[in-house]
N, C-alpha and C. Protein backbone atom coordinates (compact mmCIF):
# COMPACT_ATOMS: atom_id res chain seq x y z
N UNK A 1 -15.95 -26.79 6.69
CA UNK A 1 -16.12 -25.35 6.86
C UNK A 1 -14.78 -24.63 6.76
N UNK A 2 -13.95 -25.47 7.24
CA UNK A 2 -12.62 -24.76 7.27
C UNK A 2 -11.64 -24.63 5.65
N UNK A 3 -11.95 -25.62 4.96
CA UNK A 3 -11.95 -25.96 3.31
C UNK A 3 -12.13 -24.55 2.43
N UNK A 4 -13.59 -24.17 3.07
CA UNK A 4 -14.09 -23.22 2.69
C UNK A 4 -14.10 -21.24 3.10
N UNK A 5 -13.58 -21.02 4.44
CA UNK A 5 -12.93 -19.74 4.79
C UNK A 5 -11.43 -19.80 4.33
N UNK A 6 -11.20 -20.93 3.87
CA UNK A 6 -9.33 -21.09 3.45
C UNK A 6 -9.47 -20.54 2.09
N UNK A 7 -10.58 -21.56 1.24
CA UNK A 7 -10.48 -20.96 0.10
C UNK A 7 -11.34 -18.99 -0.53
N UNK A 8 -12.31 -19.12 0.30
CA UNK A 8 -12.18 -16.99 0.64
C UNK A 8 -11.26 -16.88 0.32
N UNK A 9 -10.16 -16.87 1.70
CA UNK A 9 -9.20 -16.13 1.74
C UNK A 9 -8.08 -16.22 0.03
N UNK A 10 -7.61 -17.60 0.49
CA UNK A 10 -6.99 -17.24 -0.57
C UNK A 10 -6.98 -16.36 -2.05
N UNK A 11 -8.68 -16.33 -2.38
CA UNK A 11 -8.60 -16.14 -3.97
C UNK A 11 -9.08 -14.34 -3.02
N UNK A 12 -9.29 -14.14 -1.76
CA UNK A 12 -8.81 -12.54 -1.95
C UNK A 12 -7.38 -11.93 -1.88
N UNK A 13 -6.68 -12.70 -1.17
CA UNK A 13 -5.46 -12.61 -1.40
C UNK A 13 -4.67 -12.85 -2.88
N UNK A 14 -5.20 -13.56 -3.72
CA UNK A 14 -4.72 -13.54 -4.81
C UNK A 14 -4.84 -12.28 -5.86
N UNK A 15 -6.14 -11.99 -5.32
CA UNK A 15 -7.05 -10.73 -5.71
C UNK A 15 -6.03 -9.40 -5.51
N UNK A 16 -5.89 -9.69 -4.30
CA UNK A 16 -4.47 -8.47 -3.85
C UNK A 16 -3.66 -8.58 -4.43
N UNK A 17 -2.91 -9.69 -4.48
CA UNK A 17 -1.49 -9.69 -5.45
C UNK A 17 -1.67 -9.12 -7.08
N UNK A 18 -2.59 -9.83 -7.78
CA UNK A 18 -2.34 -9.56 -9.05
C UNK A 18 -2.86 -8.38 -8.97
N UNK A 19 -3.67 -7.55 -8.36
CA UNK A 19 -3.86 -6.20 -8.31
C UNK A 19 -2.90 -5.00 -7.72
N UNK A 20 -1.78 -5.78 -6.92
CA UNK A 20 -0.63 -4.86 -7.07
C UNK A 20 0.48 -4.73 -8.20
N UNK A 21 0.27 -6.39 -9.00
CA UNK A 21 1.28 -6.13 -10.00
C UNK A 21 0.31 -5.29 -11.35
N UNK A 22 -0.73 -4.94 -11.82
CA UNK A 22 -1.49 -4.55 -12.03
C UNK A 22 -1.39 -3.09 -12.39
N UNK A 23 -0.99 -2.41 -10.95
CA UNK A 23 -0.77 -1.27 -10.54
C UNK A 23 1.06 -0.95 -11.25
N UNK A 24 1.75 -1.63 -10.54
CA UNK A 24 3.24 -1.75 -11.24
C UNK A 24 3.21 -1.55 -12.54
N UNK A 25 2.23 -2.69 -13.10
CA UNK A 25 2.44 -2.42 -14.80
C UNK A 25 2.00 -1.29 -14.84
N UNK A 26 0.62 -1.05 -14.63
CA UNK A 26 0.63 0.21 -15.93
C UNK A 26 1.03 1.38 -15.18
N UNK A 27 1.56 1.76 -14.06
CA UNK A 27 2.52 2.84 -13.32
C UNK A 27 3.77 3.26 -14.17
N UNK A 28 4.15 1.87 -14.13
CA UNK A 28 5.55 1.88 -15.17
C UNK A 28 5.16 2.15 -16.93
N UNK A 29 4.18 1.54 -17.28
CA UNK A 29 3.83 2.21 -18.27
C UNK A 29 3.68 3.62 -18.66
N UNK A 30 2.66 4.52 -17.87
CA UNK A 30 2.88 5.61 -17.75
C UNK A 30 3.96 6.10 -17.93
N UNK A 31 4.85 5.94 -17.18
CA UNK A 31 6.10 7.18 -16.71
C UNK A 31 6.66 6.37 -18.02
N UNK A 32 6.38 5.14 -18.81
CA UNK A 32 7.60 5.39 -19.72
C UNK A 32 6.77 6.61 -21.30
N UNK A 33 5.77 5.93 -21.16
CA UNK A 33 5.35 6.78 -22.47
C UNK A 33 5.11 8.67 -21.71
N UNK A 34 4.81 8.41 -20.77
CA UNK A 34 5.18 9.79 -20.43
C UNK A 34 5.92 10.78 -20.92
N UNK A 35 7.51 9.79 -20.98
CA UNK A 35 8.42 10.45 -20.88
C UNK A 35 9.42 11.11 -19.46
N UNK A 36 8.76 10.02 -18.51
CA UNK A 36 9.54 10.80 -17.21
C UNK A 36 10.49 10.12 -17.43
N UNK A 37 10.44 8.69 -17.46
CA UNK A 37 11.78 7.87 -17.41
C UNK A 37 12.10 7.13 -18.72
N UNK A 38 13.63 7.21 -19.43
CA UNK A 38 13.95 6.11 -20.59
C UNK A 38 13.32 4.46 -20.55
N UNK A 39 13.98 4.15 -20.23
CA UNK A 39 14.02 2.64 -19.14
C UNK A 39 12.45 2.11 -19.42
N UNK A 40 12.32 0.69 -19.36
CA UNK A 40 11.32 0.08 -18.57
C UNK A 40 11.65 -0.36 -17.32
N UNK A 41 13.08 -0.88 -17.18
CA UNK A 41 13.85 -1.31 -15.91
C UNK A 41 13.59 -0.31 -14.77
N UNK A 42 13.71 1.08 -15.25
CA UNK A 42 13.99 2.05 -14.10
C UNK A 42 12.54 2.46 -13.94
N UNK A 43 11.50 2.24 -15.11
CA UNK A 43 10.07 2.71 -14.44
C UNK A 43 9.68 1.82 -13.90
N UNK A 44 9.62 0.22 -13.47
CA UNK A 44 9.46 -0.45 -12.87
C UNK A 44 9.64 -0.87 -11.32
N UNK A 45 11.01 0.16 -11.35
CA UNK A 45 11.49 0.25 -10.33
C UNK A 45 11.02 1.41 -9.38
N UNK A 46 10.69 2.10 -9.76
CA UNK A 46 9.94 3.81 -9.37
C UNK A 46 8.34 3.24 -9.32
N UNK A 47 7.89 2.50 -10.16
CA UNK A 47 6.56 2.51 -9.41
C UNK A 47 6.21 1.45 -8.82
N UNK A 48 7.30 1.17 -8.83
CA UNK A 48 7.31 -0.34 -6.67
C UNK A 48 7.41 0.77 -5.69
N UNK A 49 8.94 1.31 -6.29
CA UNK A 49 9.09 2.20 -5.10
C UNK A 49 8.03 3.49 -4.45
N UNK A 50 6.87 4.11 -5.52
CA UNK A 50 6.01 4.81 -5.12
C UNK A 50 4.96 3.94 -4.76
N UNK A 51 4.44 3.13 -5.08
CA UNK A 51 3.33 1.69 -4.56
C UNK A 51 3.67 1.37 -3.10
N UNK A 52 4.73 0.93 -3.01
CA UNK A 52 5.27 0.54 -1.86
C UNK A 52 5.11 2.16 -0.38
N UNK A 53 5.43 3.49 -0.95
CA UNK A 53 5.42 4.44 -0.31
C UNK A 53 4.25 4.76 -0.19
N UNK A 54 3.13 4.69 -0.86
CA UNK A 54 1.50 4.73 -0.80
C UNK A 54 1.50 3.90 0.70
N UNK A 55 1.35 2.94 0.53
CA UNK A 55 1.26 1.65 1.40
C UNK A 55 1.50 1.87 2.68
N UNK A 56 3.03 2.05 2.78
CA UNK A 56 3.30 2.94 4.21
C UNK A 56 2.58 3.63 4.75
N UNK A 57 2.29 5.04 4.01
CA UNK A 57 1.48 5.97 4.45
C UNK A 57 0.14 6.00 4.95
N UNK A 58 -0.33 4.98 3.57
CA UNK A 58 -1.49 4.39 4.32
C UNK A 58 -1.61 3.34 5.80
N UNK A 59 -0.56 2.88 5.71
CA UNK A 59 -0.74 1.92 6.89
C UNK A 59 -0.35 2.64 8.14
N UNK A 60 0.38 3.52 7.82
CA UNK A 60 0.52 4.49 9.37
C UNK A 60 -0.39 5.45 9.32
N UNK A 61 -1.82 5.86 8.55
CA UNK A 61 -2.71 6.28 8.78
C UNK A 61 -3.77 5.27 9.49
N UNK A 62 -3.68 4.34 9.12
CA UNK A 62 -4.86 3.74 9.77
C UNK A 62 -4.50 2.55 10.75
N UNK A 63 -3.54 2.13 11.00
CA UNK A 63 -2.92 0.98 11.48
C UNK A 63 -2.29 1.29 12.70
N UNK A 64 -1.58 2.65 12.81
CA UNK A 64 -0.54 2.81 13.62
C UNK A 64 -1.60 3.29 14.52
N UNK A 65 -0.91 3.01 15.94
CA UNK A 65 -1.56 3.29 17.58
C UNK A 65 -1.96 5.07 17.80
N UNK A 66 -2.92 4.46 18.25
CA UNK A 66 -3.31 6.29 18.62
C UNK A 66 -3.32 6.94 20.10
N UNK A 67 -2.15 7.81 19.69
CA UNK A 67 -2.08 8.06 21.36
C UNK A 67 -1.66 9.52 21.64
N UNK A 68 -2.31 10.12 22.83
CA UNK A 68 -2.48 11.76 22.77
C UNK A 68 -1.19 12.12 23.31
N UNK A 69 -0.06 12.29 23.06
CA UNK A 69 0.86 13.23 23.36
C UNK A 69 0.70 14.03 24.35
N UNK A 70 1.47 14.44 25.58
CA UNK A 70 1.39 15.02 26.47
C UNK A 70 -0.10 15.23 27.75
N UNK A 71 -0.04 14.00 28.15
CA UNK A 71 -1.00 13.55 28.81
C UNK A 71 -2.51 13.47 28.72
N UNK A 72 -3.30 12.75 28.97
CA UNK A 72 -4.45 12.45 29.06
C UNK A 72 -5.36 13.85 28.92
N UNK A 73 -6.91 13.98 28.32
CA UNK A 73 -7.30 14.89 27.43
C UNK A 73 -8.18 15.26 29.13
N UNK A 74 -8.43 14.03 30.17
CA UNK A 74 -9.45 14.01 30.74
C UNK A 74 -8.37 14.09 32.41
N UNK A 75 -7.60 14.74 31.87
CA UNK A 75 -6.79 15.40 33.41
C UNK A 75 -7.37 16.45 33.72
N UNK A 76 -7.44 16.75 35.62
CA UNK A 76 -8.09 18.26 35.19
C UNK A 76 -6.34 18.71 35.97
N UNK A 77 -6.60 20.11 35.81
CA UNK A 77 -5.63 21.31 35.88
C UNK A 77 -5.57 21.62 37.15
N UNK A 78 -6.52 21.06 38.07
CA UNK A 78 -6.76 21.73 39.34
C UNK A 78 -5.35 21.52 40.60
């Protein structure tokens, strides 16, 4: 059984990987025929670096702790 949640995982995890380089390629594609950037070097590098900044954002939307700022909602005033 264990053979078998190992191998799940892995081929979704693989699933993830080649679907971020995926994203890289044709990101960097874009911006070169675009015309934003000369380079393949430097569009490659810009769309890690915006992939990677997605990621963040997303993960401190949904990942990061949730907590109410300036005390409890269920204080009373009295």
């Amino acid at each position: 059984m264990g053979n078998f949640i190992g191998d799940i995982l892995s081929k979704i995890l693989e699933f993830i990987f080649v679907a971020f380089f995926w994203l890289f390629d044709k990101l960097a594609a874009f911006l070169v025929k675009s015309g934003i950037v000369e380079s393949e070097t430097t569009a490659q590098v810009i769309s890690i670096s915006i992939v990677c900044f997605i990621y963040l954002v997303l993960n401190g939307i949904f990942i990061s702790p949730k907590r109410i700022v300036g005390g409890s909602m269920y204080e009373s005033e009295g």
